[in-house]
N, C-alpha and C. Protein backbone atom coordinates (compact mmCIF):
# COMPACT_ATOMS: atom_id res chain seq x y z
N UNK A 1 182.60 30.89 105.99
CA UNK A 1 183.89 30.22 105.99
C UNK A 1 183.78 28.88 106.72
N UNK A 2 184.25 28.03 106.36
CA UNK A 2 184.29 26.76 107.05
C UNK A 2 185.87 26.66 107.78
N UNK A 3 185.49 25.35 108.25
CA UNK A 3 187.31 25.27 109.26
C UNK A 3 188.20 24.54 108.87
N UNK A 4 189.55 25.02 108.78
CA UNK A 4 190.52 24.64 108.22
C UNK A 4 190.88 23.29 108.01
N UNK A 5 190.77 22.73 109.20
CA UNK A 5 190.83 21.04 109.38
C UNK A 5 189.77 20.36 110.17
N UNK A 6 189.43 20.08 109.11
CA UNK A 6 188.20 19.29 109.43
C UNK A 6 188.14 17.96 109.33
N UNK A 7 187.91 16.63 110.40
CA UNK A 7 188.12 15.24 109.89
C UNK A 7 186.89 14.80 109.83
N UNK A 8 186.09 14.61 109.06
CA UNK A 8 184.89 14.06 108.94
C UNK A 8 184.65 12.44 109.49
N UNK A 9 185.80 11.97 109.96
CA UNK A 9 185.58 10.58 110.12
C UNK A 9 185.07 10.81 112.21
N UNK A 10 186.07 11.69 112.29
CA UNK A 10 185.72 11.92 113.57
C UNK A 10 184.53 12.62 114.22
N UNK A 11 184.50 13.23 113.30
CA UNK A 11 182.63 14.33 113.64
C UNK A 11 181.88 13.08 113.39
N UNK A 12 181.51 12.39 112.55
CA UNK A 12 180.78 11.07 112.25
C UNK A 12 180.98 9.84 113.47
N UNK A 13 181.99 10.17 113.79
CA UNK A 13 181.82 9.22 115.04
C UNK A 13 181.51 9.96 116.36
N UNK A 14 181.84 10.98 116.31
CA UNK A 14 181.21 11.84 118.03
C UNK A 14 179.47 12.00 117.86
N UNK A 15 179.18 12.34 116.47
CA UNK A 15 177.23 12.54 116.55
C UNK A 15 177.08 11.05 116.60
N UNK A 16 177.58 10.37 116.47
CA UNK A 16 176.78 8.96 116.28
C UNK A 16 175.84 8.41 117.18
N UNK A 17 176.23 8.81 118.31
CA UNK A 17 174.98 8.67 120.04
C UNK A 17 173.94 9.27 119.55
N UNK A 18 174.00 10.71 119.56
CA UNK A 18 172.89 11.56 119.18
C UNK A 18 172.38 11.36 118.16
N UNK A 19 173.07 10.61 116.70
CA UNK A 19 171.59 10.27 115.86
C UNK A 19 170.67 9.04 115.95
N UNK A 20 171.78 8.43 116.74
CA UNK A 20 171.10 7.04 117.74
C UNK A 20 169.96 7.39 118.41
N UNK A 21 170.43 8.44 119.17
CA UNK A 21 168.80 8.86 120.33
C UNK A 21 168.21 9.30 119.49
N UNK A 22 168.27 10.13 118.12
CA UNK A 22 166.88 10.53 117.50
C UNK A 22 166.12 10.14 116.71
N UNK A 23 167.22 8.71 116.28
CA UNK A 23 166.53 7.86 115.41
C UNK A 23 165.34 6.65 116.24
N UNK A 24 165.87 6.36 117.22
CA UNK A 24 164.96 5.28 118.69
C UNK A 24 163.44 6.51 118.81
N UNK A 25 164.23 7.51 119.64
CA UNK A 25 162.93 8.74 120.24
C UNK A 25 161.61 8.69 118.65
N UNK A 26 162.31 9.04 117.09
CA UNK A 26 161.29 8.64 116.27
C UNK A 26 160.55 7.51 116.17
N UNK A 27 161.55 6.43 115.85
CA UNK A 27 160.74 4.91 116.33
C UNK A 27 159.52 5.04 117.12
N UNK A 28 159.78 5.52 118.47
CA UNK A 28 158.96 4.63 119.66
C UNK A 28 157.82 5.97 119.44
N UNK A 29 158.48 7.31 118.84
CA UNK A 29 156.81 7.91 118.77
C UNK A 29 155.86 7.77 117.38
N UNK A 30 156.51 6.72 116.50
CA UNK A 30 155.91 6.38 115.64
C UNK A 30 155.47 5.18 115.83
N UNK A 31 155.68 3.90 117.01
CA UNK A 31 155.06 2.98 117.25
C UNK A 31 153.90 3.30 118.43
N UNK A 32 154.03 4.44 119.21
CA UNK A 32 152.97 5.08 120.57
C UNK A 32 151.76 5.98 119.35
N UNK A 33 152.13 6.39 118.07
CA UNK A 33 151.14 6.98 117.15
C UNK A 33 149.97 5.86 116.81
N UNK A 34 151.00 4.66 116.35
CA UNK A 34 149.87 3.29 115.48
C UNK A 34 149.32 2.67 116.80
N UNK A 35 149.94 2.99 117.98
CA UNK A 35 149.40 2.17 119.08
C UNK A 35 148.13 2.58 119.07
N UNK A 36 148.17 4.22 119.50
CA UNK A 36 147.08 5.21 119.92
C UNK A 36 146.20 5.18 118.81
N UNK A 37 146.26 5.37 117.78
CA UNK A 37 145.56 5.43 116.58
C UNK A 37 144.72 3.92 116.31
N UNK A 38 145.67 2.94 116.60
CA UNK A 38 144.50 1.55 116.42
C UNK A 38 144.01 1.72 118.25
N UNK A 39 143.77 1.98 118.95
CA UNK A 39 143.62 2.14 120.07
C UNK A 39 141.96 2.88 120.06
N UNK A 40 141.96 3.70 119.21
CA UNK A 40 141.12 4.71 119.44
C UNK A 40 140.15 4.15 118.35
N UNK A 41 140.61 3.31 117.27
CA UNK A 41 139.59 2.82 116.42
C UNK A 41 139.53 1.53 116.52
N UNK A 42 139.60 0.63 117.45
CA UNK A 42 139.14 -0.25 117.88
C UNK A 42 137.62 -0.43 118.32
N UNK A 43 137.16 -1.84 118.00
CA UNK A 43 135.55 -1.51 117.96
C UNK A 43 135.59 -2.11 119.78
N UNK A 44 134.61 -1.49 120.53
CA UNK A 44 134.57 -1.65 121.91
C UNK A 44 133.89 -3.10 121.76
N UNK A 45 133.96 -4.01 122.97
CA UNK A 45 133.42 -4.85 123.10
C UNK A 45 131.91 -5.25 123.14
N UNK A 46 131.55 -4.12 124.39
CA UNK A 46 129.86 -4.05 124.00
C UNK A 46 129.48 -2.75 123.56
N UNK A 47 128.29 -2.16 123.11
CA UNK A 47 127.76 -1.44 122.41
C UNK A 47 127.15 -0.91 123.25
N UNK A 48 127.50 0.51 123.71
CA UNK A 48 126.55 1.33 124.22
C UNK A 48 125.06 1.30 124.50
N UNK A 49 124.00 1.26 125.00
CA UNK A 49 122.73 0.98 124.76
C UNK A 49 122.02 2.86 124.60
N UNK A 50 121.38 3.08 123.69
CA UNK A 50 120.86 4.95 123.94
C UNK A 50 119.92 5.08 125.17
N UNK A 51 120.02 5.87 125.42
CA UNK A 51 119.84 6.36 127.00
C UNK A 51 118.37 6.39 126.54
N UNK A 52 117.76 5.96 127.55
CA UNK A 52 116.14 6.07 127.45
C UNK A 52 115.72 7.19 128.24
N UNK A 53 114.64 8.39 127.40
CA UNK A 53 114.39 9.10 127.96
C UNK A 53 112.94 8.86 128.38
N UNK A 54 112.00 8.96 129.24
CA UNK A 54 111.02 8.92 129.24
C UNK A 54 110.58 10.45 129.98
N UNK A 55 108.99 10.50 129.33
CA UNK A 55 108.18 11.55 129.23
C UNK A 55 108.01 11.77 130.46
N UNK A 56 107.68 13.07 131.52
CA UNK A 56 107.24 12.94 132.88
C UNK A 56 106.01 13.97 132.79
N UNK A 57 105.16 13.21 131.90
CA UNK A 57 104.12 14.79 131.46
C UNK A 57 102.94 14.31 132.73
C-alpha cells in the first residue's frame, strides 16, 4: 500500500542534500580511482638497477 497523500514536490526537495552528498562522495571516489590508477602506472623516474649477486665460492 502506498500513502494517501503524498507530495512529490516536497519529498524531492527534502532528499535533495542527500543526493547531493552521494552524487560529490561518487565524484571524488571516481577522481581518487584515476588519480591512484595513473599513479600506479606512471613510469618512475629512474630505473631500478638488478641487484648484483656475486659468487662467494
Amino acid at each position: 500500500m502506498s500513502a494517501p497523500d503524498t507530495n512529490v514536490e516536497k519529498q524531492a526537495r527534502n532528499h535533495r542534500p542527500s543526493l547531493i552528498g552521494i552524487a560529490l562522495a561518487l565524484i571524488i571516489a571516481g577522481v581518487a580511482a584515476v588519480f591512484f590508477i595513473g599513479w600506479d602506472a606512471a613510469p618512475d623516474g629512474e630505473q631500478a638497477a638488478p641487484a648484483l649477486v656475486e659468487d662467494s665460492q
